[in-house]
Protein backbone atom coordinates (compact mmCIF):
# COMPACT_ATOMS: atom_id res chain seq x y z
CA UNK A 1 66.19 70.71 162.33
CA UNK A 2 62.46 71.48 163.09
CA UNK A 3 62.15 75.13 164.11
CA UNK A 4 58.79 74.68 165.42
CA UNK A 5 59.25 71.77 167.41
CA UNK A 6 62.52 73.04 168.90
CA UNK A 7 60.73 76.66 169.37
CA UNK A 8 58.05 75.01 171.08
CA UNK A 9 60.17 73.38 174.27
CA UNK A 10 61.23 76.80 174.88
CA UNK A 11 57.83 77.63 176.02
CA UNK A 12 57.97 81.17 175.07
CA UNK A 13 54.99 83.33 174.94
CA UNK A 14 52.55 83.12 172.16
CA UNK A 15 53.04 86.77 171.03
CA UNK A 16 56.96 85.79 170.82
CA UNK A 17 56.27 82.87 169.28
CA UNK A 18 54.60 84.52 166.38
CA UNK A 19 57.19 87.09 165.60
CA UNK A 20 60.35 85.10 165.86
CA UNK A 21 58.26 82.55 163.30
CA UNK A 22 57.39 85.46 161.08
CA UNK A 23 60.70 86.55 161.59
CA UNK A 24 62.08 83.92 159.72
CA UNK A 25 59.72 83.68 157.36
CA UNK A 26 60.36 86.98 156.31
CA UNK A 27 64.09 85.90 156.07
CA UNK A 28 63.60 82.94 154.34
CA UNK A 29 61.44 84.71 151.65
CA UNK A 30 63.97 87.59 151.41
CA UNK A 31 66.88 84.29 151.21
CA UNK A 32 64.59 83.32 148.45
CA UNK A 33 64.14 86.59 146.33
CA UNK A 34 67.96 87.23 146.64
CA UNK A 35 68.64 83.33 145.06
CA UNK A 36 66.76 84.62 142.39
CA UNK A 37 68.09 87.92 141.96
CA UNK A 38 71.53 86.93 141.81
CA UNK A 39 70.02 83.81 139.35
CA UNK A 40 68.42 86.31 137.21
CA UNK A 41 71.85 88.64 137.23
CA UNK A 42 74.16 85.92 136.51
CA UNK A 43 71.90 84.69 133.45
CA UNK A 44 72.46 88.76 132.30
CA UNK A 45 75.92 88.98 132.80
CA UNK A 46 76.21 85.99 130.89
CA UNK A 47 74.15 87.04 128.16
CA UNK A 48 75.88 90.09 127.91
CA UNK A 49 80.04 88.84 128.14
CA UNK A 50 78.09 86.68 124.96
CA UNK A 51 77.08 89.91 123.37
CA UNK A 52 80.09 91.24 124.22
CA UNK A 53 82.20 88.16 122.73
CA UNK A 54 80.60 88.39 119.54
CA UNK A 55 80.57 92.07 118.99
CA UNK A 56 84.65 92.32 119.60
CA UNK A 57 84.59 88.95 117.14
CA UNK A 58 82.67 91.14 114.85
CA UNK A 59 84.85 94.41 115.35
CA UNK A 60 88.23 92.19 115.01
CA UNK A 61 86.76 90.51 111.43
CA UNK A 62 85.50 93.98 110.12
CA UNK A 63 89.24 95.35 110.99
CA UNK A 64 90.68 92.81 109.34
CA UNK A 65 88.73 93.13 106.30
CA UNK A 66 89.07 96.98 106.47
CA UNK A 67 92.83 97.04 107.00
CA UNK A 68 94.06 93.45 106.15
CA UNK A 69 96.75 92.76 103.90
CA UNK A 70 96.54 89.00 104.30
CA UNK A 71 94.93 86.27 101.45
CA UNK A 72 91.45 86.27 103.08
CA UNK A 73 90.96 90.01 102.58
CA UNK A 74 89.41 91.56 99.77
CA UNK A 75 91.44 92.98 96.70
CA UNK A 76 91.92 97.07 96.61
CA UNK A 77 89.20 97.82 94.61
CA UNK A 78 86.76 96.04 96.59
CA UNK A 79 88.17 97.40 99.89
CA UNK A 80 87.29 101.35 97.92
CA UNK A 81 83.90 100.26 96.88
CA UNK A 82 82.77 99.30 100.40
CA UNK A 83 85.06 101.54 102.57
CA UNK A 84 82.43 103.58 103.57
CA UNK A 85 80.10 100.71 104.54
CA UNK A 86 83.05 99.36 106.30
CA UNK A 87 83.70 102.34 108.51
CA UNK A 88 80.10 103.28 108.94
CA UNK A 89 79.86 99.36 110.46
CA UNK A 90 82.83 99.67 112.57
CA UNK A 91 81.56 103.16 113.82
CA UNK A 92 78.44 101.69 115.01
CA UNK A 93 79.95 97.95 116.45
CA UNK A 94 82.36 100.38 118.67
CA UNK A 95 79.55 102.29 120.19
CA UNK A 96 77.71 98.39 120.87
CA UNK A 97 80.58 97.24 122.37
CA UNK A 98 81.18 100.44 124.61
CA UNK A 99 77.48 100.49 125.91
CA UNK A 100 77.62 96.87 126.48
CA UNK A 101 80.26 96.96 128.71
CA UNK A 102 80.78 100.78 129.95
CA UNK A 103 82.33 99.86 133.51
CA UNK A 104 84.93 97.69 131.52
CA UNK A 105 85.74 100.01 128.38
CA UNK A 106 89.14 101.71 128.84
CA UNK A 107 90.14 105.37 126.80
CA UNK A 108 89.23 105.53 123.44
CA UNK A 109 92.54 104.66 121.29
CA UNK A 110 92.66 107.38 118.14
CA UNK A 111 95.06 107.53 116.28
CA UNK A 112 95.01 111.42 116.53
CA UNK A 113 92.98 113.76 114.37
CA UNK A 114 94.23 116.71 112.30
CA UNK A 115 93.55 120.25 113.43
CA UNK A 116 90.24 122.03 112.09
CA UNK A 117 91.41 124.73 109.33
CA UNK A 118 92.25 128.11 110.32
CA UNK A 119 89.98 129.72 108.40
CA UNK A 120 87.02 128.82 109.60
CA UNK A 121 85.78 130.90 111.82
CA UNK A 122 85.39 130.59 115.76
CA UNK A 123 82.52 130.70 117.78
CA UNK A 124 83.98 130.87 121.64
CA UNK A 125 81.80 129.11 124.35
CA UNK A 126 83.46 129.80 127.90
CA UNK A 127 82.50 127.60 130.71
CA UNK A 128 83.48 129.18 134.11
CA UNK A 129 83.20 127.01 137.92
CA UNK A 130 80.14 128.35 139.24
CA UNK A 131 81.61 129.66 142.41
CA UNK A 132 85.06 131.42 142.46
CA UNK A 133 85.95 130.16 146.05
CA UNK A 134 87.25 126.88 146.74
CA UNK A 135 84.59 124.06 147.47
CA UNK A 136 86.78 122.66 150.06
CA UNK A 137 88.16 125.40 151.80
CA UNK A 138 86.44 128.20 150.76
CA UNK A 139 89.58 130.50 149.27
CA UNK A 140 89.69 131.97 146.17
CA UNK A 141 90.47 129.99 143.42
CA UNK A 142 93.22 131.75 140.98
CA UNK A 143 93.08 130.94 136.90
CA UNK A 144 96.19 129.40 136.16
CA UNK A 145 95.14 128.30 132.47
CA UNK A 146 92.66 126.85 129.84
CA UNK A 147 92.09 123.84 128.28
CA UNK A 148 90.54 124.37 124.49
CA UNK A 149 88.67 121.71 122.69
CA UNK A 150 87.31 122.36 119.09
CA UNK A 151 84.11 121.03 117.24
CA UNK A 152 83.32 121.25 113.93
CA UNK A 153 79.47 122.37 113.74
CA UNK A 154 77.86 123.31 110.52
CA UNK A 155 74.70 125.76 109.71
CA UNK A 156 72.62 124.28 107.24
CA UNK A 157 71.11 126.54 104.43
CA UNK A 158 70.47 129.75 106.04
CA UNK A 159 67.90 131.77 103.58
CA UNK A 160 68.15 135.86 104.38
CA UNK A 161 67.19 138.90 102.28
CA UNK A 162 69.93 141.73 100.94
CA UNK A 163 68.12 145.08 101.03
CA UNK A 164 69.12 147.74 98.74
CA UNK A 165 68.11 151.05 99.79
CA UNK A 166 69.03 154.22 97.48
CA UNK A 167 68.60 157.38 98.55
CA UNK A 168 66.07 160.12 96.43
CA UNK A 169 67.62 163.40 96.47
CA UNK A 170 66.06 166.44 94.66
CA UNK A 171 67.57 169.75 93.06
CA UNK A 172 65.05 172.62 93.84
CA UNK A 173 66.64 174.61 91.26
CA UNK A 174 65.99 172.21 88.68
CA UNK A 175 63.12 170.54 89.78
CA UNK A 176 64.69 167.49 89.26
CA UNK A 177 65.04 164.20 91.39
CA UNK A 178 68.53 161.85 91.43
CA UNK A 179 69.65 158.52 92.98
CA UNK A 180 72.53 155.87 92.57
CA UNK A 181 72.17 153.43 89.95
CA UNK A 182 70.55 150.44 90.44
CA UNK A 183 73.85 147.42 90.22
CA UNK A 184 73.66 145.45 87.73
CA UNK A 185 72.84 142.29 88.16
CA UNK A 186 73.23 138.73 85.95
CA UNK A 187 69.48 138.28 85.85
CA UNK A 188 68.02 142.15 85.88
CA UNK A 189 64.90 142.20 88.31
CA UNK A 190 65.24 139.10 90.19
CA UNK A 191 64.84 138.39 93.49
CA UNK A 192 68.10 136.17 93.32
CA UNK A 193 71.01 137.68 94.17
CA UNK A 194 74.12 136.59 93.40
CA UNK A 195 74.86 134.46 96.47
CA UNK A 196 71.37 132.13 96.04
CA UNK A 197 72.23 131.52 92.28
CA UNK A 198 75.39 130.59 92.79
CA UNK A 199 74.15 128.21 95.95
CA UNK A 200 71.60 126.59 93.29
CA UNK A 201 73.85 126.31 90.65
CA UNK A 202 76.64 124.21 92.89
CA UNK A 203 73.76 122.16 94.27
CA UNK A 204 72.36 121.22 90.74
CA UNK A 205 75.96 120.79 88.92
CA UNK A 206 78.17 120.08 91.76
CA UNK A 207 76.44 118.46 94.60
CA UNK A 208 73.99 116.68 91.77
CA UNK A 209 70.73 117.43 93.58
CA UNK A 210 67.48 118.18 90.96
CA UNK A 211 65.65 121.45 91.22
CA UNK A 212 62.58 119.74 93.12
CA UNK A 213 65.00 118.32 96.19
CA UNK A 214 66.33 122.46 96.12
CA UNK A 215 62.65 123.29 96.01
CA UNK A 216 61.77 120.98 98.94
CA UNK A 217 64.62 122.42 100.95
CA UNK A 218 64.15 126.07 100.75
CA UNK A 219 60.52 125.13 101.71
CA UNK A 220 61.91 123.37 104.67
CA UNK A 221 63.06 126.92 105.59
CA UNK A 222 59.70 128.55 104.68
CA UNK A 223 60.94 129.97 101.48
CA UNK A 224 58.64 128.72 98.79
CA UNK A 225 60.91 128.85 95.59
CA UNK A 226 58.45 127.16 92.40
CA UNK A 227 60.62 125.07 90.85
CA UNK A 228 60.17 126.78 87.44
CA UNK A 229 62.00 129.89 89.21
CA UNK A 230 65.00 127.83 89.96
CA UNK A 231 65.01 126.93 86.01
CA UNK A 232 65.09 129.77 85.16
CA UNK A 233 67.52 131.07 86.82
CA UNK A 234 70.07 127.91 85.90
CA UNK A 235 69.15 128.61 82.77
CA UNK A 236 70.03 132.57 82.56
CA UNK A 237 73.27 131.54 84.48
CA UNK A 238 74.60 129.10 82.16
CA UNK A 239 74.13 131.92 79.02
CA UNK A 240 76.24 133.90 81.44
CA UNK A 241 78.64 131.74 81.68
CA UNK A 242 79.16 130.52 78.37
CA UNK A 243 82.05 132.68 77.39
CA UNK A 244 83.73 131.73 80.64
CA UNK A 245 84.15 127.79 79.52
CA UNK A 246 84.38 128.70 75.88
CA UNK A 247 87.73 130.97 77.03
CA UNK A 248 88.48 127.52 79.47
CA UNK A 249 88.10 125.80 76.49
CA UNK A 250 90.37 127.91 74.15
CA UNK A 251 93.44 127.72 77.17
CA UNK A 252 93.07 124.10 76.92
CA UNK A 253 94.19 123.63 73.76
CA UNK A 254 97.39 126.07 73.87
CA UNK A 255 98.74 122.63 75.76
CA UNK A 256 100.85 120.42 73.84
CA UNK A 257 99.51 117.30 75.77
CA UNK A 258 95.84 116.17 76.70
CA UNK A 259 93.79 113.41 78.21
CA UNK A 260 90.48 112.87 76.53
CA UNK A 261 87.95 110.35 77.48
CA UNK A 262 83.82 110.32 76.75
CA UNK A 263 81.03 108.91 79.05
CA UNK A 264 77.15 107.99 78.14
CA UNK A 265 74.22 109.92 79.51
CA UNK A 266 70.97 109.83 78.71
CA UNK A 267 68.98 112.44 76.98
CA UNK A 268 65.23 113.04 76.68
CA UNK A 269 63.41 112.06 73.93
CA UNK A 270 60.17 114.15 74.76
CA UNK A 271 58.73 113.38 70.82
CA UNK A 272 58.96 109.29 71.56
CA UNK A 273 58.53 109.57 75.35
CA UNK A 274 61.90 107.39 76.08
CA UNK A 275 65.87 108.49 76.57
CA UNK A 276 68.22 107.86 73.84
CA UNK A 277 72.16 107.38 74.70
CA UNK A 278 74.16 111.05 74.34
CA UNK A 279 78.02 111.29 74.91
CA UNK A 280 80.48 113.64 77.19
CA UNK A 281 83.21 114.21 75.78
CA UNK A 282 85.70 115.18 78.52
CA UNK A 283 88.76 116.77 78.04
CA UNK A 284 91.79 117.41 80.54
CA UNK A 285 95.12 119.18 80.76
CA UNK A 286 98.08 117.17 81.54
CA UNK A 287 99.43 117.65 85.15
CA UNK A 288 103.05 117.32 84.24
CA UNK A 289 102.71 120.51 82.32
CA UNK A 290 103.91 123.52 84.57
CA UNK A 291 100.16 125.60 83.80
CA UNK A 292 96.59 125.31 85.80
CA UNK A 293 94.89 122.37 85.31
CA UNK A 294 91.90 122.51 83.24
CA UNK A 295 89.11 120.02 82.33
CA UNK A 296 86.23 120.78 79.42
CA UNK A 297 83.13 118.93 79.26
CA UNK A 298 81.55 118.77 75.86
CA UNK A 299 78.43 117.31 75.36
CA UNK A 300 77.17 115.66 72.20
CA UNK A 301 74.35 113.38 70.77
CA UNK A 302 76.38 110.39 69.62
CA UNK A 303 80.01 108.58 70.18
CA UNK A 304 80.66 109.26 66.51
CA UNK A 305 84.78 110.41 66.15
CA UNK A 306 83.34 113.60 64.38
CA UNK A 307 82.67 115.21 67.78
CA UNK A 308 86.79 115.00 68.71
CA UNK A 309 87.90 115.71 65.75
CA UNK A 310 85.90 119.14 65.40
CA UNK A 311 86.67 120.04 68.79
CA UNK A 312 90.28 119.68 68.77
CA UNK A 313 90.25 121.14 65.17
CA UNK A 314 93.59 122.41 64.43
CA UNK A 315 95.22 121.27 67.27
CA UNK A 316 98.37 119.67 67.49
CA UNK A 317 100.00 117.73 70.00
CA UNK A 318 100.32 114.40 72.38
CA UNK A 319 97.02 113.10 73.22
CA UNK A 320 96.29 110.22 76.22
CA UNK A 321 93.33 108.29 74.86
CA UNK A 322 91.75 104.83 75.71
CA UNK A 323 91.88 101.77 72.26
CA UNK A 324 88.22 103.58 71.37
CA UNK A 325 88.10 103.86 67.20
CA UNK A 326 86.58 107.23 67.46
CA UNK A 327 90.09 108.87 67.93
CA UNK A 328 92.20 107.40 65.09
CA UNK A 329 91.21 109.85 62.57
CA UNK A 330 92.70 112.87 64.20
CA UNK A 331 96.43 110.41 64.25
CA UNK A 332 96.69 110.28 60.64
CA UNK A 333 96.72 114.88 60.73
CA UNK A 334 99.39 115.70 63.38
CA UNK A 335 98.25 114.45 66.47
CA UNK A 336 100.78 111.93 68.27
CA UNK A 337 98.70 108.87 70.31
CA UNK A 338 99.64 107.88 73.87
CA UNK A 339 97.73 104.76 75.33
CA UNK A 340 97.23 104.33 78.52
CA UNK A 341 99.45 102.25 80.96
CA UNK A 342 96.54 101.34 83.71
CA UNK A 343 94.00 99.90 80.94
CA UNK A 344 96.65 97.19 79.64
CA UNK A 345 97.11 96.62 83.74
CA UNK A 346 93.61 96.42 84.06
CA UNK A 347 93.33 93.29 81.49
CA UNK A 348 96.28 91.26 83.50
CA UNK A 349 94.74 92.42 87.20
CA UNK A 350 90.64 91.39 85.81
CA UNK A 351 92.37 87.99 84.85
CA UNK A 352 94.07 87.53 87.82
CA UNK A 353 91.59 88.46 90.28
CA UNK A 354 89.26 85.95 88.99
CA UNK A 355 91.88 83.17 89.14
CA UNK A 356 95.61 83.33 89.93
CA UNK A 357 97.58 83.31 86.86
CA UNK A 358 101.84 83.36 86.89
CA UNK A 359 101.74 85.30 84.22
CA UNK A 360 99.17 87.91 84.50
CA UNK A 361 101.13 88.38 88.66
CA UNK A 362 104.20 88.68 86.24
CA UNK A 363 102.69 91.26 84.03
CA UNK A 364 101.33 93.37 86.75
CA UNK A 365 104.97 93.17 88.89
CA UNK A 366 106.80 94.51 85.90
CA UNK A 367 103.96 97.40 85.61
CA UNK A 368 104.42 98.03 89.42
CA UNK A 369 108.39 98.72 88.47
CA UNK A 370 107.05 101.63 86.03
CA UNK A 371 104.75 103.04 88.66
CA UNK A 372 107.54 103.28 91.17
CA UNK A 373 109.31 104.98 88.85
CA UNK A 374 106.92 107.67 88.36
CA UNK A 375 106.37 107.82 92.42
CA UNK A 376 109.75 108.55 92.47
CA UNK A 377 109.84 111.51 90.08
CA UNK A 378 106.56 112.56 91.06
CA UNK A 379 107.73 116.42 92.55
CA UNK A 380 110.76 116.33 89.79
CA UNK A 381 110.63 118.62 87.37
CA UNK A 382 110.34 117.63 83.42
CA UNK A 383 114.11 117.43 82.32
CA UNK A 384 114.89 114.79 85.26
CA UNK A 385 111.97 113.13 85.10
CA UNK A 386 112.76 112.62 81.59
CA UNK A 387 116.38 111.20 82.75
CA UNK A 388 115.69 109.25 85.28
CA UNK A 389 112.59 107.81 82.64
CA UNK A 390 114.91 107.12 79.98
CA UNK A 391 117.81 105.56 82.88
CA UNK A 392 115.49 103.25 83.97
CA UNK A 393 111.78 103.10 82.60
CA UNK A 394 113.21 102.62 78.95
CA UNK A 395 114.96 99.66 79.78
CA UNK A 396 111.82 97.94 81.61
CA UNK A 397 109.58 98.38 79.30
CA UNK A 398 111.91 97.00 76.17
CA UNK A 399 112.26 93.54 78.34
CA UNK A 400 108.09 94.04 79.31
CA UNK A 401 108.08 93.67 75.49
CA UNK A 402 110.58 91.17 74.85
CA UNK A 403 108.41 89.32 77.12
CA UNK A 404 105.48 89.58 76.40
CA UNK A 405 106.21 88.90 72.95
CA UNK A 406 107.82 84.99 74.34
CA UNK A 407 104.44 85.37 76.61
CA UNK A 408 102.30 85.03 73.59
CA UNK A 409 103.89 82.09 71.74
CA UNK A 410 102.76 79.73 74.78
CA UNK A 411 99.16 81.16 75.77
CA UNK A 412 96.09 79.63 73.76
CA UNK A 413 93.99 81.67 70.78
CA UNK A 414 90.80 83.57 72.53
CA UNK A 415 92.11 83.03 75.96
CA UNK A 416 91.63 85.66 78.19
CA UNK A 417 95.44 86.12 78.54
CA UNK A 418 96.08 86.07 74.90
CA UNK A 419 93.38 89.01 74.46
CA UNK A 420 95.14 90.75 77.37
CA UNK A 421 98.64 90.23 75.60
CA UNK A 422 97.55 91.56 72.47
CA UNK A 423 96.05 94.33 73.82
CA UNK A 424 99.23 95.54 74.91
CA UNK A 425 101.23 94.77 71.66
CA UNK A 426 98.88 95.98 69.14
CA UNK A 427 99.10 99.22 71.56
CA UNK A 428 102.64 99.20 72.82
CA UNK A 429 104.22 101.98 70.07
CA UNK A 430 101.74 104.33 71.97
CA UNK A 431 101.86 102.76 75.10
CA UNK A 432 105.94 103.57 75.77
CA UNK A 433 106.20 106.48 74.27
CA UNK A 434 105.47 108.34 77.76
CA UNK A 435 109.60 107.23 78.42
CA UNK A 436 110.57 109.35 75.65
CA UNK A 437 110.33 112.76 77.50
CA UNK A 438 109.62 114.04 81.08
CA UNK A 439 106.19 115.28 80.50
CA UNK A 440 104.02 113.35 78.89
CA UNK A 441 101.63 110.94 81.05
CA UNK A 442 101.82 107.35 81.77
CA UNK A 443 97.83 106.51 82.34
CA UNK A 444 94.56 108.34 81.52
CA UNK A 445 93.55 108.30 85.23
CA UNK A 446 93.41 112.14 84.95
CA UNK A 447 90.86 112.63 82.83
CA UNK A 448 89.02 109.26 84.21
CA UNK A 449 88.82 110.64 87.76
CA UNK A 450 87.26 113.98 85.93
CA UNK A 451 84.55 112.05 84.73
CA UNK A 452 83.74 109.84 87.60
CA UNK A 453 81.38 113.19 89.72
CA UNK A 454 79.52 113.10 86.27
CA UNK A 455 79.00 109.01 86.88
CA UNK A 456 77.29 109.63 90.20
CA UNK A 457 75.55 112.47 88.71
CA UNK A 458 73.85 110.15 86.29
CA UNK A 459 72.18 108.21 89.56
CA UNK A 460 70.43 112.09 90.06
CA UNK A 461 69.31 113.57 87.60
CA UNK A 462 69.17 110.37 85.24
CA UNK A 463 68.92 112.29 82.15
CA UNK A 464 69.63 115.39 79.90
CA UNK A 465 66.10 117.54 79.31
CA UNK A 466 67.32 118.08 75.91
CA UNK A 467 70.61 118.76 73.46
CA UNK A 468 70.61 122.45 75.03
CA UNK A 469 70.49 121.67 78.81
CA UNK A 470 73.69 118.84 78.14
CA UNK A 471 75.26 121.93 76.28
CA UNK A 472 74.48 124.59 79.28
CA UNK A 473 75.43 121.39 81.71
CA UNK A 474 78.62 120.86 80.09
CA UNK A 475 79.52 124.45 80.49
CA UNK A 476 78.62 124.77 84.16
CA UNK A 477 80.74 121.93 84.61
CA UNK A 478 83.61 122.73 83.19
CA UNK A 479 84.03 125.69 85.47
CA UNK A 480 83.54 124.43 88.43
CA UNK A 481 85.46 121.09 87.77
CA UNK A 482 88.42 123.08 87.11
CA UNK A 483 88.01 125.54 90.41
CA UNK A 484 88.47 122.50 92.43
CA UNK A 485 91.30 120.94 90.03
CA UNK A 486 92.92 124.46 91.08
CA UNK A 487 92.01 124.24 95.06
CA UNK A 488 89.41 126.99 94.85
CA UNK A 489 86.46 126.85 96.73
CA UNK A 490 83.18 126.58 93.37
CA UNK A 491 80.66 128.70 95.34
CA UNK A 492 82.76 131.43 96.52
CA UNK A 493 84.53 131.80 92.93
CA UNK A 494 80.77 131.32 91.55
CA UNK A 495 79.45 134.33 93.49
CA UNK A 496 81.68 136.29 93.07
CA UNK A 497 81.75 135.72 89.06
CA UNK A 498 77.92 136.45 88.77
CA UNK A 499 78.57 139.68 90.93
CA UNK A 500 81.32 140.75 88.46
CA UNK A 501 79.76 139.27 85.30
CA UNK A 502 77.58 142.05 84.46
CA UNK A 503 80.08 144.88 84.15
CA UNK A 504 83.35 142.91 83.35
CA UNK A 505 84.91 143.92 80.18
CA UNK A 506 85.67 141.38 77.91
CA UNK A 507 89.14 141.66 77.02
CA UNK A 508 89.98 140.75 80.77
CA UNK A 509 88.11 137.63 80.90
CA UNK A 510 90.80 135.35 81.53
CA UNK A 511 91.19 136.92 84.89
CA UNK A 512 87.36 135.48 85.94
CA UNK A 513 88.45 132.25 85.13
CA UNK A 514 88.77 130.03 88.25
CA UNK A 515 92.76 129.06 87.89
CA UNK A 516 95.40 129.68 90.21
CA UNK A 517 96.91 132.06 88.38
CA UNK A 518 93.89 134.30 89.10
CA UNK A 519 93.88 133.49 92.55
C-alpha cells in the first residue's frame, strides 16, 4: 500500500503528519540495519562452524597420526622423531578450536596427570572470600574445608653472593692476632663457589649450552661473567675431577660383561684452520649385573682398534659390540664377542619399511618372540632368567637359524635381503650366545642410548677445541652420565663433590663417586 496517500485522507495535522512519516522512516532504516546485521552475523557464524570444521578435521588427523595403529600411520620410529612436533601441534589446534567456539566447548577430557613430587618444596597461596558474612543473608559463613590445586612454577637462574666473614681475635699477652681458616676451595681465590661451578659445568656438559650462551645469561641477570672466566673455571674443574672418572673407569672393568660402542666428533684443527674427525669411545656396564651402572667416555683422535684394545688392557670378559673391525683383535686374547640382536633387526625392519617383504615381516616376528622373552624375565633374577632363556629362547633361535639358513638359498646375490641374511649368519655364533646364561645382554641399546646426549651435543658445541678439552670432556661426562644412570640428581652430587674435593682423602674416593651405593 501507499503510506502517503492513505496518510493523506486522514487529514491529520501537518506536525502529525511529519512525525508518524519520520516515524517510519526511522523504522524502516532500523528494519534495514538489523537485515544486515543478522546478514553480516550469519556470514560469521558460518565462517566460523567452517573454521571450526576444519580445525576438529585437523585435530582428528593429527590424533590419528599421533596415536594410530592403523596402515596409514607412520612406523614407530617416525612417530619418536616427530612426537614432539606432534604434541606441540595438537597443543596449539586444541586451544583454536576452544577459542573458536567457547560457548560450545564442554570440560576438558584429561586423562589425569600424576602428582607433582614430594620433594619439591611448597609455596602456599591462600585465597580467602572477601567478606566472612553471607552475601545473601548476611550470617557468618563457617569453613567447612579446602580445595588444593598445585602448579609447577620454576625460578630461572637466580645469581646471589655467599659471604664469608671470619672473625679477628687478638691475644694481648702475646701480641698476636688469630682467625679460622680460610675453607678450602677447588679453585683457591675465586669468586666461584662451589654451587656456580657446578651450575656451569652441568650447563656446558649436560645441558650442552657453550660458554658464550652461559655468558649471555648471567648478563641477562646483570652478572657480567667474561667468558674466559667460565674457561677457566671448566677447565680447573675437570683436573679436579680426573681421578673421580679414572676410579669410574677402574670399577668398570671389575665387570665380567660390557657394552662398548664409539661415535665421531669433530676436533679443531687450529694449525690448518678446519676440523678433522676424532672418536668417543663409550663404554657401559651391563644392567643385568647386580652392581651400579656405570658408563666411561674416552675420547681419542682416530677409530683405529688400538684405542679399545689399550683401554680394556688386561681385561677379560663378555663384551656387546656392533660388526665394527676395530674390536676383533681383543677376541683372539680372552675376550668372548656378543653381537647385538637389534642391529641384525634393524637390516630386516630398513628392508621392510621401504617395501613389504614376507620374509623380512618373518624375520622380525621371530625376533619379536626373543624380545618377549626378555620382557618377561625382565625383574627375574640371573639363574631364572637363564632357565627360562635356555626353556624357550634356545629353541627359537636354533629354528631362526635353520631358517634363515633355507632363507638364503632362495634370495638373489647383492639383494638387500641377502646382505641382511648374511649379516646375521656370519654373526650368529655371537649373536645367540646371550641364551647361554642369565646375564649377559641381548642388544647394545645400553650403551647406544649412552651415546645418543653426546649426538645432540654435537649440534652445540660442534667441535672439540683440542685433544685435551675431548679428554677433560670425556671425563666430565662420564660422571655425570653415570649420576643419572644411578637416579641421582648431576648438580646436587656435583656441588657437593667440589665442596668435598679439596680435603677428601684419597683412599676414600670411591665413596665421591656418584653410584647408588654411595647414596
Amino acid at each position: 500500500m501507499d503510506f502517503d496517500t492513505e496518510l493523506a485522507g486522514f487529514n491529520p495535522t501537518q506536525d502529525l503528519a511529519n512525525w508518524v512519516s519520520a516515524t517510519f522512516s526511522h523504522l524502516q532504516d532500523q528494519a534495514h540495519q538489523t537485515r544486515q546485521t543478522l546478514a553480516a552475523r550469519d556470514t560469521e557464524l558460518l565462517a566460523a562452524q567452517l573454521k571450526i570444521q576444519a580445525l576438529t578435521l585437523e585435530l582428528a588427523h593429527h590424533r590419528r597420526i599421533r596415536f594410530g595403529h592403523k596402515n596409514e600411520a607412520f612406523s614407530p620410529e617416525q612417530r619418536d622423531l616427530f612426537q614432539e612436533t606432534w604434541n606441540v601441534d595438537l597443543g596449539a589446534i586444541e586451544a583454536e578450536v576452544e577459542q573458536a567456539a567457547p560457548a560450545v566447548r564442554g570440560p576438558r577430557q584429561s586423562a589425569g596427570r600424576q602428582p607433582l613430587p614430594d620433594h619439591l618444596p611448597r609455596i602456599e597461596h591462600r585465597h580467602e572470600p572477601e567478606s566472612c558474612t553471607c552475601g545473601q543473608c548476611g550470617n557468618p559463613l563457617v569453613k567447612i574445608g579446602e580445595d588444593i590445586s598445585e602448579q609447577l612454577d620454576v625460578e630461572p637462574a637466580r645469581f646471589f653472593v655467599q659471604r664469608h666473614i671470619r672473625g679477628q681475635y687478638a691475644c694481648r699477652a702475646c701480641e698476636t692476632v688469630s682467625a679460622a681458616p680460610i675453607p678450602a676451595a677447588v679453585i683457591d681465590g675465586s669468586l666461584a663457589a662451589p654451587g656456580l661451578l657446578a651450575w656451569v659445568v652441568t650447563q656446558k656438559y649436560l645441558d650442552h649450552l657453550p660458554l658464550y650462551r652461559i655468558e649471555q645469561i648471567s648478563q641477562r641477570q646483570g652478572v657480567g661473567i667474561a667468558r674466559s672466566t667460565l674457561a677457566e673455571w671448566v677447565g680447573r674443574v675437570g683436573v679436579a675431577l680426573q681421578p673421580l672418572a679414572d676410579r669410574l673407569a677402574v670399577l668398570l672393568k671389575q665387570n665380567p660383561v660390557l657394552h662398548a660402542d664409539e661415535t665421531p666428533v669433530a676436533q679443531l684443527d687450529p694449525g690448518q684452520g678446519k676440523t678433522h674427525r676424532a672418536y668417543l669411545w663409550t663404554y657401559r656396564s651391563n644392567d643385568l649385573d647386580t652392581g651400579p651402572p656405570i658408563v666411561v667416555f674416552d675420547y681419542q683422535t682416530s677409530r683405529s682398534g688400538r684405542h679399545v684394545q689399550g683401554f680394556l688392557r688386561g681385561w677379560q670378559g663378555h663384551l656387546m659390540v656392533d660388526d665394527y673391525a676395530g674390536y676383533k683383535a681383543l677376541f683372539q686374547g680372552g675376550v668372548t664377542e656378543l653381537a647385538c640382536l637389534a642391529h641384525a633387526r634393524r637390516k630386516f625392519f630398513e628392508i621392510n619399511a621401504a617395501n613389504p617383504h614376507p620374509l623380512a615381516q618373518a624375520a622380525l616376528s621371530r625376533i619379536a618372540e626373543l624380545y618377549a622373552i626378555e620382557q618377561q624375565a625382565r625383574e627375574w633374577d640371573t639363574p631364572a632368567r637363564g632357565a627360562l632363556r635356555q626353556r624357550e629362547a634356545t629353541p627359537k633361535l636354533a629354528a631362526m637359524h635353520d631358517w634363515m639358513i633355507a632363507c638364503r638359498l632362495t634370495v638373489a646375490d647383492n639383494s638387500g635381503m641377502a646382505r641382511a641374511l648374511d649379516y646375521s649368519l656370519k654373526r650368529w655364533p655371537a649373536i645367540q650366545r646371550y641364551a647361554e646364561d642369565g646375564v649377559r645382554p641381548i642388544d647394545n641399546n645400553p650403551v647406544e642410548n649412552a651415546i645418543r646426549p653426546i649426538a645432540l651435543g654435537r649440534k652445540n658445541w660442534l667441535f672439540a677445541g683440542s685433544e685435551r678439552a675431548g679428554n677433560r670432556a670425556a671425563a666430565i661426562q662420564s660422571l655425570l652420565a653415570t649420576a643419572k644412570l644411578n637416579g641421582i640428581e648431576p648438580y646436587a652430587w656435583l656441588k657437593q663433590t667440589i665442596e668435598k674435593l679439596p680435603v677428601w682423602p684419597n683412599s676414600r674416593i670411591d665413596e665421591l663417586l656418584p653410584l647408588r651405593a654411595n647414596v
